[in-house]
Protein backbone atom coordinates (compact mmCIF):
# COMPACT_ATOMS: atom_id res chain seq x y z
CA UNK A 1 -24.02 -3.49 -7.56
CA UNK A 2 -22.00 -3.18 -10.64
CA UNK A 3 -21.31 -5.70 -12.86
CA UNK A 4 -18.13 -5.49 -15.76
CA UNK A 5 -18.76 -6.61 -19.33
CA UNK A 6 -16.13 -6.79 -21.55
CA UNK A 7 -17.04 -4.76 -24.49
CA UNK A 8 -18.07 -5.60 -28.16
CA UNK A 9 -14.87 -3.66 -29.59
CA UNK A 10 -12.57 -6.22 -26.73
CA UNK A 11 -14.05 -9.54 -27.58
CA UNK A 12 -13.92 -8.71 -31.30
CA UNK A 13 -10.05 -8.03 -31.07
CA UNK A 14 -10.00 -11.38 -29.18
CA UNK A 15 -10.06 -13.46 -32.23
CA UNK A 16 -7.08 -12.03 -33.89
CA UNK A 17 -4.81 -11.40 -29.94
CA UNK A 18 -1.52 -11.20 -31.47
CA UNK A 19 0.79 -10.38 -28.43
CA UNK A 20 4.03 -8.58 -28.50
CA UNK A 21 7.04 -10.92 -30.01
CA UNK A 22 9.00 -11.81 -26.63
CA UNK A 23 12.02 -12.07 -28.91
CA UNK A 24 12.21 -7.94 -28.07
CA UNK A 25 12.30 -8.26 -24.72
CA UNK A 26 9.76 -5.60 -23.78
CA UNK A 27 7.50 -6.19 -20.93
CA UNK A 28 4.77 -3.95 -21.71
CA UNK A 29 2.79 -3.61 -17.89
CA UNK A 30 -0.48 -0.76 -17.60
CA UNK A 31 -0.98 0.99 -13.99
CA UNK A 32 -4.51 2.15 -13.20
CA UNK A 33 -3.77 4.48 -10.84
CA UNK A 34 -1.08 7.55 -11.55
CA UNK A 35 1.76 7.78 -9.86
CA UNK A 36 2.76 10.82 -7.96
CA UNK A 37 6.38 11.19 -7.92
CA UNK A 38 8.75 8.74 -8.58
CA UNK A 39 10.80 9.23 -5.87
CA UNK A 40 9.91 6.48 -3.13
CA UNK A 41 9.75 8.53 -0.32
CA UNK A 42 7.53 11.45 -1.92
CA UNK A 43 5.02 8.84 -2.61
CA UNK A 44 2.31 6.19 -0.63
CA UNK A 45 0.99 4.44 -3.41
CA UNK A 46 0.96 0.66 -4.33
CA UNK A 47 2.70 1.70 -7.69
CA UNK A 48 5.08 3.74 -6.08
CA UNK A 49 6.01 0.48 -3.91
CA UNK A 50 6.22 -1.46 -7.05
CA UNK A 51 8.66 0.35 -8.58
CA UNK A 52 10.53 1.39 -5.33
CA UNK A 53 11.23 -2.44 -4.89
CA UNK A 54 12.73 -2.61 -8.41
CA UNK A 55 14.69 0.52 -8.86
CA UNK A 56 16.32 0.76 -5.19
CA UNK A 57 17.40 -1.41 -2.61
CA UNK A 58 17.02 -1.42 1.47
CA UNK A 59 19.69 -2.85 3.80
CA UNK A 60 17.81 -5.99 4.64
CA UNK A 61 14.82 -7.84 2.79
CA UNK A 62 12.34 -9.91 3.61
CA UNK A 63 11.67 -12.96 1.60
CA UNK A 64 8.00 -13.30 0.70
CA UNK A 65 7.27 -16.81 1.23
CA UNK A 66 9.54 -17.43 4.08
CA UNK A 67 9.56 -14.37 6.13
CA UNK A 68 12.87 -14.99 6.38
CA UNK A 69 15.22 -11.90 7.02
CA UNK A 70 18.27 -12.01 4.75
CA UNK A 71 20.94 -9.12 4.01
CA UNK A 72 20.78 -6.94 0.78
CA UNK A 73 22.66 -4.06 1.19
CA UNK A 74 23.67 -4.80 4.80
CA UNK A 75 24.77 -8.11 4.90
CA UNK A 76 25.05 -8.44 8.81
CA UNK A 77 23.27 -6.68 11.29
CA UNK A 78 23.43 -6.82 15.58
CA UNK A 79 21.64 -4.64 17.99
CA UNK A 80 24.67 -2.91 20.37
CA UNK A 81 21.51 -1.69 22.64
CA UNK A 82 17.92 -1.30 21.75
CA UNK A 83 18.44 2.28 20.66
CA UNK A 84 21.32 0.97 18.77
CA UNK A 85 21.79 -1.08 15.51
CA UNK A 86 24.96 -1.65 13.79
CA UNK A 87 24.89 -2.82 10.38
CA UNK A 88 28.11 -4.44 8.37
CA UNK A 89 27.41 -2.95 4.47
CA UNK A 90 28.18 -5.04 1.40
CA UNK A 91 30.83 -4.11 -0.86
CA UNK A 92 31.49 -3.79 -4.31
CA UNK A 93 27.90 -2.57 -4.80
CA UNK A 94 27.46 0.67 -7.47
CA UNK A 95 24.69 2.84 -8.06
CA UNK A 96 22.82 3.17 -12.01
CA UNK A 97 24.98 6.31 -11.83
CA UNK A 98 28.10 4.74 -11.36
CA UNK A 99 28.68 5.83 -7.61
CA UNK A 100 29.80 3.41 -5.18
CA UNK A 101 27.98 2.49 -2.28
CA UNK A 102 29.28 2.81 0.91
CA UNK A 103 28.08 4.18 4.62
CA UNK A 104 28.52 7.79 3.54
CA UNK A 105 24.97 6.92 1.22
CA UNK A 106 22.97 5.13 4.32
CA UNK A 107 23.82 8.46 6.99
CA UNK A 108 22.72 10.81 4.31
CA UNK A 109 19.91 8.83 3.54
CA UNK A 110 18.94 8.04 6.87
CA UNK A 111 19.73 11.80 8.69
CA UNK A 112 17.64 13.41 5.62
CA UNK A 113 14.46 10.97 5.67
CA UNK A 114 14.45 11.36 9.66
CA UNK A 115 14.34 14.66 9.45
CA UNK A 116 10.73 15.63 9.44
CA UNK A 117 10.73 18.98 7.64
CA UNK A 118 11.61 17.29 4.59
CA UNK A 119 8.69 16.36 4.38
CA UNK A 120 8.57 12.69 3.46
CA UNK A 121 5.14 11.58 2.30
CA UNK A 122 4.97 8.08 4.81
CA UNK A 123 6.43 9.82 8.15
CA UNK A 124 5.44 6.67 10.06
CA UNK A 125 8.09 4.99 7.88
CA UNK A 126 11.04 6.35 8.65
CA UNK A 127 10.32 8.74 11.85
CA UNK A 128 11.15 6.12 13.83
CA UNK A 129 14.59 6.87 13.57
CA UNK A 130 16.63 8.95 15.45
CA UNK A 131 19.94 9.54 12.89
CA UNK A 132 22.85 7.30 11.39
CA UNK A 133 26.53 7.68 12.05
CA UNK A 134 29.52 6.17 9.95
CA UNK A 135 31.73 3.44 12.32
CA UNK A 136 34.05 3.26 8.73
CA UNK A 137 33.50 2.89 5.35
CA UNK A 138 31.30 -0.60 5.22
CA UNK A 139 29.78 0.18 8.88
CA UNK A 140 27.01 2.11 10.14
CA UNK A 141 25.07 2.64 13.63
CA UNK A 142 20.95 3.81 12.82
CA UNK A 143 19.80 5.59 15.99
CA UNK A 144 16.61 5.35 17.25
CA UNK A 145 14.35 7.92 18.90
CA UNK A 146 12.97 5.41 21.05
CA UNK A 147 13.32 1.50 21.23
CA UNK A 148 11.03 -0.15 17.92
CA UNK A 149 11.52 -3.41 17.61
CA UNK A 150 9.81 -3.25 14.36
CA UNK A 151 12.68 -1.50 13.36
CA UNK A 152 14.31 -4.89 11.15
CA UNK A 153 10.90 -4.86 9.05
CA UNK A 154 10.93 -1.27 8.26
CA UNK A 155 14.55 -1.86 6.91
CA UNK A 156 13.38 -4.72 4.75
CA UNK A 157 10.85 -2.71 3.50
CA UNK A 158 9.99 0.98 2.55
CA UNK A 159 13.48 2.74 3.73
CA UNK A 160 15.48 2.47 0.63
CA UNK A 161 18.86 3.50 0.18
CA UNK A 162 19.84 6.37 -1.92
CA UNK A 163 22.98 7.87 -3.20
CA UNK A 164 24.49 10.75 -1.14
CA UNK A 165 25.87 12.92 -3.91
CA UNK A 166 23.22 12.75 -6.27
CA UNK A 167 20.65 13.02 -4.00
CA UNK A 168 22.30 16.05 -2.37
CA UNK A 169 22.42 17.90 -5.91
CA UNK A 170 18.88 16.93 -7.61
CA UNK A 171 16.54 16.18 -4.46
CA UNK A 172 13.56 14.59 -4.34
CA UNK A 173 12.19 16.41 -7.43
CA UNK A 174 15.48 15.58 -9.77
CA UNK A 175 15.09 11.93 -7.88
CA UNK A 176 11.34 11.66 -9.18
CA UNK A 177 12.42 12.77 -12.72
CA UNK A 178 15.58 10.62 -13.27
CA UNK A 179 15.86 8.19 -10.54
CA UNK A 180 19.19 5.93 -9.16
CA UNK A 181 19.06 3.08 -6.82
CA UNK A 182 20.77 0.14 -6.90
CA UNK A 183 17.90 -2.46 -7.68
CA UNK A 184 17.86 -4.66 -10.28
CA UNK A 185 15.95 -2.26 -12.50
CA UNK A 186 17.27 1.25 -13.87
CA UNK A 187 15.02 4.06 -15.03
CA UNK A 188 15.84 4.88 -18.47
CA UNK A 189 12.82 7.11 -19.15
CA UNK A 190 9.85 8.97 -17.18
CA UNK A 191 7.02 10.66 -18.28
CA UNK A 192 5.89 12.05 -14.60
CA UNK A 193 2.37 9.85 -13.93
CA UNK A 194 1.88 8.60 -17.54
CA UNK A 195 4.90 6.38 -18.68
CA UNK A 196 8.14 4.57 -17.04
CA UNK A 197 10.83 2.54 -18.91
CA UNK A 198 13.06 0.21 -16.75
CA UNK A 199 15.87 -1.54 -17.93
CA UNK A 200 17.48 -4.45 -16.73
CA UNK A 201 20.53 -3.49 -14.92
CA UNK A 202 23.45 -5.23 -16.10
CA UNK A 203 25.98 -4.31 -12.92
CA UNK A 204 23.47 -5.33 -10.06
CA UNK A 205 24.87 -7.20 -7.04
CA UNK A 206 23.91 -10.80 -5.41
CA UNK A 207 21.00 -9.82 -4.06
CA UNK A 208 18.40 -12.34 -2.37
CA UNK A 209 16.06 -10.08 -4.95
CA UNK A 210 17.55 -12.17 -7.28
CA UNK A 211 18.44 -11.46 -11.02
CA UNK A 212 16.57 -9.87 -13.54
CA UNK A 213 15.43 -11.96 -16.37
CA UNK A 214 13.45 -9.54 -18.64
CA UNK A 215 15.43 -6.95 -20.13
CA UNK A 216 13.15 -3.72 -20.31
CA UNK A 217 9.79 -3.01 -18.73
CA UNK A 218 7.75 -0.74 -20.01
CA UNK A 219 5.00 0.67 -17.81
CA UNK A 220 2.11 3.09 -18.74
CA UNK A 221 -0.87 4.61 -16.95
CA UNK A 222 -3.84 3.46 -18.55
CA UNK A 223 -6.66 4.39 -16.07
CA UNK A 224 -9.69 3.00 -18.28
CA UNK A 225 -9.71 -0.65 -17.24
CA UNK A 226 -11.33 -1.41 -20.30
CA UNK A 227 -8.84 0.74 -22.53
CA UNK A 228 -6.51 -2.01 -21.00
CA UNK A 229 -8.15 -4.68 -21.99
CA UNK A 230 -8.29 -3.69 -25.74
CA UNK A 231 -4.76 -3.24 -25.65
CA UNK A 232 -4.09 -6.59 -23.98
CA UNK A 233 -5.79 -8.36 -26.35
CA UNK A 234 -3.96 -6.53 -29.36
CA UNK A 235 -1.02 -7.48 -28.17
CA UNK A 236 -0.07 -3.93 -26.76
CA UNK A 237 -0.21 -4.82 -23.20
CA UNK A 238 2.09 -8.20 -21.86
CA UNK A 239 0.61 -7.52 -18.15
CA UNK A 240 -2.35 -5.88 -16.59
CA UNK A 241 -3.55 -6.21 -12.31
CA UNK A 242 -5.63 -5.83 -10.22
CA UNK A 243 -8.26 -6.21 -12.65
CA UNK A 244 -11.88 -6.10 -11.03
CA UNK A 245 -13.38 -9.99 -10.37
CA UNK A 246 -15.88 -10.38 -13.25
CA UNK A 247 -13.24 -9.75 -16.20
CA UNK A 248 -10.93 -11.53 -14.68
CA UNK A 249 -13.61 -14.58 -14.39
CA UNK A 250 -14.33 -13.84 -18.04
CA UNK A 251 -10.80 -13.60 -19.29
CA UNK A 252 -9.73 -16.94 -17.23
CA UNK A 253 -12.67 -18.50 -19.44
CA UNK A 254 -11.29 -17.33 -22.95
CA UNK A 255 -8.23 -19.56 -22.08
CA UNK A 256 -6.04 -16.48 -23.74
CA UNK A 257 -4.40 -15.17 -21.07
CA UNK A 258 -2.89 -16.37 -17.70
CA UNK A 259 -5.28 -15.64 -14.94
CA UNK A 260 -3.42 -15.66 -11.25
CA UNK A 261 -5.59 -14.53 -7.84
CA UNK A 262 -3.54 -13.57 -4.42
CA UNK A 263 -4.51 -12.22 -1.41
CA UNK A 264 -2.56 -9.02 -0.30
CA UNK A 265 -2.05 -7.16 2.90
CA UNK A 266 -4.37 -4.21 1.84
CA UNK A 267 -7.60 -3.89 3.59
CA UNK A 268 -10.73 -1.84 2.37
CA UNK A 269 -12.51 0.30 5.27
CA UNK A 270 -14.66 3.48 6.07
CA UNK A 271 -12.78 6.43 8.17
CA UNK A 272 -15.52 8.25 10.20
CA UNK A 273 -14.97 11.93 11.32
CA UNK A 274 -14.89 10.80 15.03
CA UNK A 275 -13.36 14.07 16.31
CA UNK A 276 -15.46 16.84 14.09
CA UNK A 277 -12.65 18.19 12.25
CA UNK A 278 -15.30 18.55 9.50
CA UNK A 279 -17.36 20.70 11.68
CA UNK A 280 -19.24 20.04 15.53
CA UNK A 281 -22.82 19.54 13.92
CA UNK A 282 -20.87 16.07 11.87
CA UNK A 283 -23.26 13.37 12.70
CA UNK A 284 -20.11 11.05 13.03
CA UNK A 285 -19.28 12.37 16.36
CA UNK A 286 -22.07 10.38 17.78
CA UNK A 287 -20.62 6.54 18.63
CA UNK A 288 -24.26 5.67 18.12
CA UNK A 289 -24.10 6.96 14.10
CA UNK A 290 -20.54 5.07 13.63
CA UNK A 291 -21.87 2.11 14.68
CA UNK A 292 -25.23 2.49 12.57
CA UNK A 293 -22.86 2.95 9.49
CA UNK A 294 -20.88 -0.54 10.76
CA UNK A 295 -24.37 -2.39 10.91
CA UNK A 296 -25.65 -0.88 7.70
CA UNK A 297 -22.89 -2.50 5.49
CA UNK A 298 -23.39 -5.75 4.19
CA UNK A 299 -19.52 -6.68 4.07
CA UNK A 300 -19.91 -10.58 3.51
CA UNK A 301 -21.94 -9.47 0.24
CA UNK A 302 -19.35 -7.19 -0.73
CA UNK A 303 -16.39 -10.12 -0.80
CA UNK A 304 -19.32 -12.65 -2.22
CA UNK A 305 -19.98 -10.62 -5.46
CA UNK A 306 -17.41 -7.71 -5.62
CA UNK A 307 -13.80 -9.09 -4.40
CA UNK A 308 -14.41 -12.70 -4.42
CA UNK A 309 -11.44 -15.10 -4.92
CA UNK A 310 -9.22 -14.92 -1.83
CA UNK A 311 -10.18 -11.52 -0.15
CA UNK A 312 -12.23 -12.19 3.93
CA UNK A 313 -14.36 -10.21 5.79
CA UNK A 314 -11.99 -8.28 8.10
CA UNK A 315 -13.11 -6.54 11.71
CA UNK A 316 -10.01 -5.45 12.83
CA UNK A 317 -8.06 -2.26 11.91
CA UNK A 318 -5.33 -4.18 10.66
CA UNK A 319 -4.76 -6.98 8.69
CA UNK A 320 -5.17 -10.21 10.07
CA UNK A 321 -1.14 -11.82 9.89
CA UNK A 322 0.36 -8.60 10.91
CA UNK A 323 2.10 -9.22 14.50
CA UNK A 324 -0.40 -7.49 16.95
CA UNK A 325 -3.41 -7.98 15.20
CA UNK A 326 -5.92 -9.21 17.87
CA UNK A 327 -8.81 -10.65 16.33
CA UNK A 328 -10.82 -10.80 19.42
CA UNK A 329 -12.68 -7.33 18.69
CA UNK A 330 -16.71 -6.02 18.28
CA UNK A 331 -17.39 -7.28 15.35
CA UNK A 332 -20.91 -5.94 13.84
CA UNK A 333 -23.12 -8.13 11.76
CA UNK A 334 -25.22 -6.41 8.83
CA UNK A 335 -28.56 -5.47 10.53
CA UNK A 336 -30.34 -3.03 8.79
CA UNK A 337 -33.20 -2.18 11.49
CA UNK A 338 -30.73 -2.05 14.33
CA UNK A 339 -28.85 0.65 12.05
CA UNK A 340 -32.13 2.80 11.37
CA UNK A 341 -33.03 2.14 15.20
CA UNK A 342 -29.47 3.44 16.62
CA UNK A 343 -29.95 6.54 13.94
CA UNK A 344 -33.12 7.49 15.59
CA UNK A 345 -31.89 7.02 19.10
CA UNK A 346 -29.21 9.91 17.90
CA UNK A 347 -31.71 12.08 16.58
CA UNK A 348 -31.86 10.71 13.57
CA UNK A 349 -35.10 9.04 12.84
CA UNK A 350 -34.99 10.27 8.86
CA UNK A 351 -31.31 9.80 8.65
CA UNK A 352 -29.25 12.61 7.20
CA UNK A 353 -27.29 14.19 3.95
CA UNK A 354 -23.79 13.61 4.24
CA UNK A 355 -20.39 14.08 1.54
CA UNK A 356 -18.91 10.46 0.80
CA UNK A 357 -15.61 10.26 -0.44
CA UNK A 358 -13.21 7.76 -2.60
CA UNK A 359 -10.34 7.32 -4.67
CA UNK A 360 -10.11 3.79 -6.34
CA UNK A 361 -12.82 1.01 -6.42
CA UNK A 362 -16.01 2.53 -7.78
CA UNK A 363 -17.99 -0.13 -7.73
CA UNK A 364 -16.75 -0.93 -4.54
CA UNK A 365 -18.06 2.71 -2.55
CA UNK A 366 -21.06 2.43 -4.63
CA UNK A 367 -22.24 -0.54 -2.96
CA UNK A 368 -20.81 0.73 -0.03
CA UNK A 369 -22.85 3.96 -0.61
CA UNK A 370 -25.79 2.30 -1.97
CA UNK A 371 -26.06 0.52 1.61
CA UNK A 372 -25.57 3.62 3.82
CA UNK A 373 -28.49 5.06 1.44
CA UNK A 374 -30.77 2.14 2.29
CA UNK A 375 -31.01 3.21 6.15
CA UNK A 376 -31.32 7.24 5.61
CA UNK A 377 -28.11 7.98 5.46
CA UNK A 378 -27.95 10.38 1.94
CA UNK A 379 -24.36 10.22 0.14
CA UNK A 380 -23.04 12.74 -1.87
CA UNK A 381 -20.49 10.74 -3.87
CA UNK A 382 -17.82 12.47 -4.39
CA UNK A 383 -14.38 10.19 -6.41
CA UNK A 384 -11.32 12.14 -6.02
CA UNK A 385 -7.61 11.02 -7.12
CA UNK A 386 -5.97 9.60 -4.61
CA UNK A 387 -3.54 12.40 -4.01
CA UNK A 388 -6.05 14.78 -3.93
CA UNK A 389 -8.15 13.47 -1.44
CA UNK A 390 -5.16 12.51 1.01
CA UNK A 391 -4.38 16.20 0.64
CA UNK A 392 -7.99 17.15 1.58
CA UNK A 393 -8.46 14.99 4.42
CA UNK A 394 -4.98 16.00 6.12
CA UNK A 395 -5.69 19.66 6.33
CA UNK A 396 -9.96 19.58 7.00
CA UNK A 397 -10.87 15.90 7.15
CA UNK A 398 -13.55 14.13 5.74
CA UNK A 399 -17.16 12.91 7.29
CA UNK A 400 -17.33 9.40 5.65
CA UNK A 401 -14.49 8.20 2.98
CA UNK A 402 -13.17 5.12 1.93
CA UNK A 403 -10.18 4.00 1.87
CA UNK A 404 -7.63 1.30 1.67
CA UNK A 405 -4.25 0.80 3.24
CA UNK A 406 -1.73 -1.75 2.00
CA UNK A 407 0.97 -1.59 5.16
CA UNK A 408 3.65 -1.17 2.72
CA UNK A 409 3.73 -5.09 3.44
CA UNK A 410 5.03 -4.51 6.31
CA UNK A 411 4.03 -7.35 8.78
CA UNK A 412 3.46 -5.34 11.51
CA UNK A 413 0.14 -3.78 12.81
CA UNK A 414 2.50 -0.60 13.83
CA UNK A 415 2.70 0.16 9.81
CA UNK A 416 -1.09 0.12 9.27
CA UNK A 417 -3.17 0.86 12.74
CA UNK A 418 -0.28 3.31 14.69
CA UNK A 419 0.11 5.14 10.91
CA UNK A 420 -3.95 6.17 11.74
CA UNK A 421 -4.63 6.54 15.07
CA UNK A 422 -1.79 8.50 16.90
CA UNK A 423 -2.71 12.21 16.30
CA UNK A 424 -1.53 12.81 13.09
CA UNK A 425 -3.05 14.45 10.55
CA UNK A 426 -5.06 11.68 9.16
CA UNK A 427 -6.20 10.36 12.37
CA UNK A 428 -10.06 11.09 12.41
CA UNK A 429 -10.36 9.48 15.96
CA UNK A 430 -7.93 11.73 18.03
CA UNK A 431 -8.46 9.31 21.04
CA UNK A 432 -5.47 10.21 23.32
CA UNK A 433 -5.74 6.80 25.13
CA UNK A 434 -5.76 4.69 21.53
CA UNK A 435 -2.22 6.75 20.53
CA UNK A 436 -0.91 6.15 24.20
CA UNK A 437 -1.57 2.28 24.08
CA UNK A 438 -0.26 2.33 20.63
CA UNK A 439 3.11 4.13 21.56
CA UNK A 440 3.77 2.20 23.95
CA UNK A 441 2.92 -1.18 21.58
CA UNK A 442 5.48 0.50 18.79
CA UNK A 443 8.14 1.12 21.78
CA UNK A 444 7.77 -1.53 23.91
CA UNK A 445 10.99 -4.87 23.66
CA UNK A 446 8.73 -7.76 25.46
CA UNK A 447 6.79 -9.12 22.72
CA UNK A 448 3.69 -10.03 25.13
CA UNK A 449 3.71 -6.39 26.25
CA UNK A 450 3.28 -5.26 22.56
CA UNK A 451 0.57 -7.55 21.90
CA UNK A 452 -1.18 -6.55 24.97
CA UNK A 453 -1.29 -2.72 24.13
CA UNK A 454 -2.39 -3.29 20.32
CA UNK A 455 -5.11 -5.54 21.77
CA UNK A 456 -6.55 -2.61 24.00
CA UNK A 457 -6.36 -0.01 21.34
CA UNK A 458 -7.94 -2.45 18.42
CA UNK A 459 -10.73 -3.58 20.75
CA UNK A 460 -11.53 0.27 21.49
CA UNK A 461 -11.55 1.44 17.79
CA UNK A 462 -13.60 -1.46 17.11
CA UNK A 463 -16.00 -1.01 19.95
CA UNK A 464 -16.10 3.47 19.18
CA UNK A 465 -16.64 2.39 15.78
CA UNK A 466 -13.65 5.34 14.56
CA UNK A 467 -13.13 2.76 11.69
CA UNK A 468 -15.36 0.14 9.76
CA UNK A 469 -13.06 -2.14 8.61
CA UNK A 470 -14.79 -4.76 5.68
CA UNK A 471 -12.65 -6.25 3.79
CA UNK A 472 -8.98 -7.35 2.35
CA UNK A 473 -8.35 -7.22 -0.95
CA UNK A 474 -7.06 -10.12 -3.36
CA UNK A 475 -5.06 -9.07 -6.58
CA UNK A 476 -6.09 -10.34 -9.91
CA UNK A 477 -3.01 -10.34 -12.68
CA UNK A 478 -4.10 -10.95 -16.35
CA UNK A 479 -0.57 -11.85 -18.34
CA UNK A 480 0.00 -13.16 -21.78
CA UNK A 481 0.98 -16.80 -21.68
CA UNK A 482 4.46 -16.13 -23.14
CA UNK A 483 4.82 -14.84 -19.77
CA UNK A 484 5.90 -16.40 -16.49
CA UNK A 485 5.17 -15.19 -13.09
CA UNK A 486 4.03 -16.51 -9.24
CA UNK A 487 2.34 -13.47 -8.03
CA UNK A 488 3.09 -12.87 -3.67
CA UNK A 489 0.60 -12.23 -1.16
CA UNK A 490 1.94 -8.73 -0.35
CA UNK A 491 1.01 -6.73 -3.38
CA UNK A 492 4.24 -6.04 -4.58
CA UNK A 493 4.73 -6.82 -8.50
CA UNK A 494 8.22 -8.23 -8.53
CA UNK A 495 10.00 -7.51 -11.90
CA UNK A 496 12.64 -9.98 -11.31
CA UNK A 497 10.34 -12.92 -10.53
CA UNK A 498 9.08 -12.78 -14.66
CA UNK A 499 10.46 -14.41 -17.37
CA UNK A 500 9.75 -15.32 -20.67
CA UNK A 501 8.45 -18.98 -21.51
C-alpha cells in the first residue's frame, strides 16, 4: 500500500514557515479536487457543497451538533397536508446583487429546479418536489409529487434559494461565472475550476449560520497534495483538508500547524455492473463474482493503515446515523480462498481481466485493486476526473469502480441509497423490487413503515452483493495556528465558523 513522505524541498521550507500576516485578512484555503461549475445545482461535489453553504442560503438549516431544525430563510414552517408545506419567509433579507428576497425568488427557484429538463446535476435532490406557489409576498406553499417526509432535511440542505430575476437572465452558466445568494459569503472573483475569492458579506441577515468573521477567502485548486504542502509551509496556504493520514500524522508531529480529524457522512465503496450495461459476457452479473470481490477486500486493513483516525468499517449502503440505515445486513469477512473458490464455481477458476475505475483516493483503489489482483481478478486501472467518469458511467456504465458518496449530509438514507438504486442512470443493480421497497421508504408518513422498507432493500443489496460498501471516511484539516476552527462531522467546511486568533 502506499505510504506519503513529505518531501526534501517541504521539510526544508519548514524551518523558515512564515505564514500569511492575519492582519490582511485573507484566508488562503487549496481544493484538491476541481470544481465543475459554480452554480450549486450544476454540481455534486464536496467543494461544490462547501461553497454552496457559504454563498447561498436554504429556507431551513440544520444545526450540526444539535440536529436541531431552525429557520434561515423561512423562519416558520407547518405542513397544511402531507403534499403540502407552507412556509412564513423572513424579511428584510437582500441578495449580493441588491435584490430583495421575497416568495417570488423561492417559486422560481423551486418550479425551475423541479423541472427535470433543466437538467439539474443531483435530481434526487430536488425531484421530490412537485412546484411552489406564492400565498403573498413573505408566504409560500412547496408541492410535493408524492408525500416525503424527508422533505424538512432536503430544505436544510442542498435546495438553495436563488434570485428570480437574475437567475432568469444569466442561468445556470452566468450563475456558475458570477454567482448571488444570500449567504454570508459573496463571490467577488472566479476563475472556472482553478480559483474563487469570497468576501465577507457586510449586509447578511441573522442567520443561525451565524456571522462571518474572516473577511475574504481565497480558494485555489491545487491538485498536487504535495504542491500544497510547500505552499503551506511558505506561508502561501492558511488551510489545506482532507489531507491523506500519514502527512497529517507527520505534520501533527512538527507542532507547526493545527492538526484536527472528523468523521464525515461520506462512505467509500465498489459499484459492480450487476445488470450488464457494460456488456452480457460482464463477469459482474454473476452474484457469485460480486460476492468474491466483497470477500477479496481486506476493508479492516484499509481503515487500519489508509484512513485511520475516526473512519469504521461500513457494510451497509448507507451511512451508519442516517435514519433508515439498518445495520443488520450480510456482512462479508476478508477470506481470500472462499473468494478464489466462489470465482471458480462461476467459471472462473483463473479469474479474469477486467477495467477498474476511480476518481479521488489513489492509494485508496490501489489497495483496493491490489486485493482484487491477489485472487485472479486482473485490473486495468483506469483514474478519471470525477466529472468525467460520472459522465461515463451514466450513459454505458462501468464493470468495477470506486466511488464515494457524501449524502450531501443529509441524514437520511433516502439521499445516499434511493439516489443509487431506483433505476436511474447510475443504478448498476436495476433490481425492480430494491427501487419499489425504496419508493415506498422515501413516500411512506409512519416512521416504522419507512424503516421497514429500507431494511428489506439494504439487506438485499447487501446479500446480491450490487455494492461493496468498506469504509467511511474521516477528514483531516491542516491550518496555520493563527487560525481558529472546530471542524463538523458532515464534511462541510464552514467559512463562518473561522476566525483569527
Amino acid at each position: 500500500m502506499k505510504r506519503f513522505l513529505i518531501p526534501a524541498t517541504v521539510l526544508a521550507l519548514s524551518a523558515a514557515a512564515a505564514h500569511a500576516d492575519k492582519s490582511e485578512d485573507v484566508l488562503n484555503v487549496a481544493f484538491t479536487k476541481e470544481l465543475e461549475n459554480v452554480d450549486s445545482y450544476f454540481n455534486s461535489s464536496r467543494e461544490g457543497v462547501v461553497l454552496q453553504r457559504a454563498v447561498w442560503d436554504g429556507l431551513i438549516y440544520r444545526d450540526p451538533i444539535t440536529n436541531e431544525y431552525k429557520g434561515n430563510l423561512a423562519t416558520s414552517w407547518e405542513w397544511i397536508d402531507d403534499l403540502t408545506l407552507e412556509l412564513k419567509l423572513r424579511e428584510g433579507v437582500t441578495f449580493h446583487n441588491g435584490e430583495p428576497f421575497d416568495a417570488d425568488d423561492v417559486v422560481y427557484t423551486v418550479n425551475f429546479v423541479a423541472e427535470e429538463q433543466n437538467g439539474v446535476k443531483t435530481q434526487r435532490n430536488v425531484n421530490w418536489m412537485k412546484s411552489a406557489e406564492k400565498i403573498d409576498q413573505y408566504t409560500v406553499r412547496i408541492n410535493l409529487k408524492a408525500p416525503f417526509p424527508a422533505a424538512i432535511e432536503f430544505l436544510s440542505g442542498p435546495v438553495s434559494m436563488y434570485p428570480n430575476e437574475y437567475y432568469a437572465e444569466v442561468g445556470p452558466s452566468g450563475m456558475g461565472l458570477e454567482p448571488v445568494g444570500t449567504g454570508p459569503y459573496k463571490v467577488v472573483s472566479v476563475d472556472p475550476g482553478k480559483h474563487f475569492v469570497l468576501e465577507k458579506y457586510e449586509g447578511y441577515h441573522d442567520s443561525p449560520k451565524g456571522q462571518p468573521e474572516v473577511g475574504t477567502v481565497d480558494i485555489r485548486t491545487i491538485p498536487d497534495v504535495n504542491t500544497q504542502m510547500a505552499e503551506l509551509f511558505n506561508g502561501s496556504l492558511d488551510l489545506i483538508w482532507q489531507v491523506p493520514s500519514d502527512l497529517a500524522e507527520k505534520l501533527e508531529q512538527m507542532g507547526k500547524f493545527t492538526v484536527a480529524n472528523e468523521s464525515t457522512m461520506r462512505i467509500g465503496y465498489l459499484t459492480l455492473d450487476a445488470a450488464g450495461r457494460t456488456g452480457e459476457d460482464n463477469p459482474f452479473t454473476d452474484v457469485r463474482v460480486r460476492r468474491a470481490v466483497a470477500h477479496a477486500i481486506d476493508r479492516e486493513a484499509l481503515v487500519s493503515a489508509l484512513l485511520k483516525g475516526k473512519s469504521q468499517v461500513i457494510s451497509t449502503a448507507c451511512f451508519p446515523s442516517q435514519f433508515g440505515c439498518d445495520q443488520d445486513v450480510v456482512s462479508y469477512e476478508y477470506d481470500v480462498e472462499k473468494a478464489k473458490a466462489l470465482l471458480a464455481e462461476a467459471g472462473y477458476p483463473d479469474g479474469f481481466k477486467t477495467e477498474f475505475y476511480a476518481y479521488r483516493n489513489r492509494d485508496y483503489a490501489e489497495a483496493i485493486s491490489s486485493f482484487l489482483n491477489a485472487v485472479g481478478i486482473d485490473t486495468d486501472f483506469k483514474m478519471l476526473q470525477y466529472s468525467a467518469l460520472r459522465e461515463l458511467r451514466m450513459k454505458s456504465g462501468t464493470p468495477v469502480s470506486f466511488q464515494t458518496w457524501g449524502s450531501y449530509s443529509i441524514n437520511d438514507t433516502s439521499a445516499i441509497t434511493s439516489q443509487f438504486f431506483k433505476l436511474g442512470s447510475l443504478d448498476d443493480a436495476r433490481d425492480e423490487e430494491v427501487a419499489g421497497w425504496l419508493d415506498t421508504a422515501d413516500s411512506a408518513t409512519d416512521p416504522e413503515v419507512r424503516k421497514e422498507n429500507y431494511s428489506k432493500a439494504l439487506k438485499k443489496i447487501a446479500d446480491q452483493a450490487y455494492w461493496v460498501p468498506m469504509f467511511s471516511y474521516n477528514t483531516n484539516y491542516v491550518f496555520s495556528q493563527d487560525v481558529a476552527y472546530t471542524p463538523t462531522a458532515d464534511e462541510v467546511l464552514r467559512f463562518t465558523d473561522m476566525e483569527w486568533k
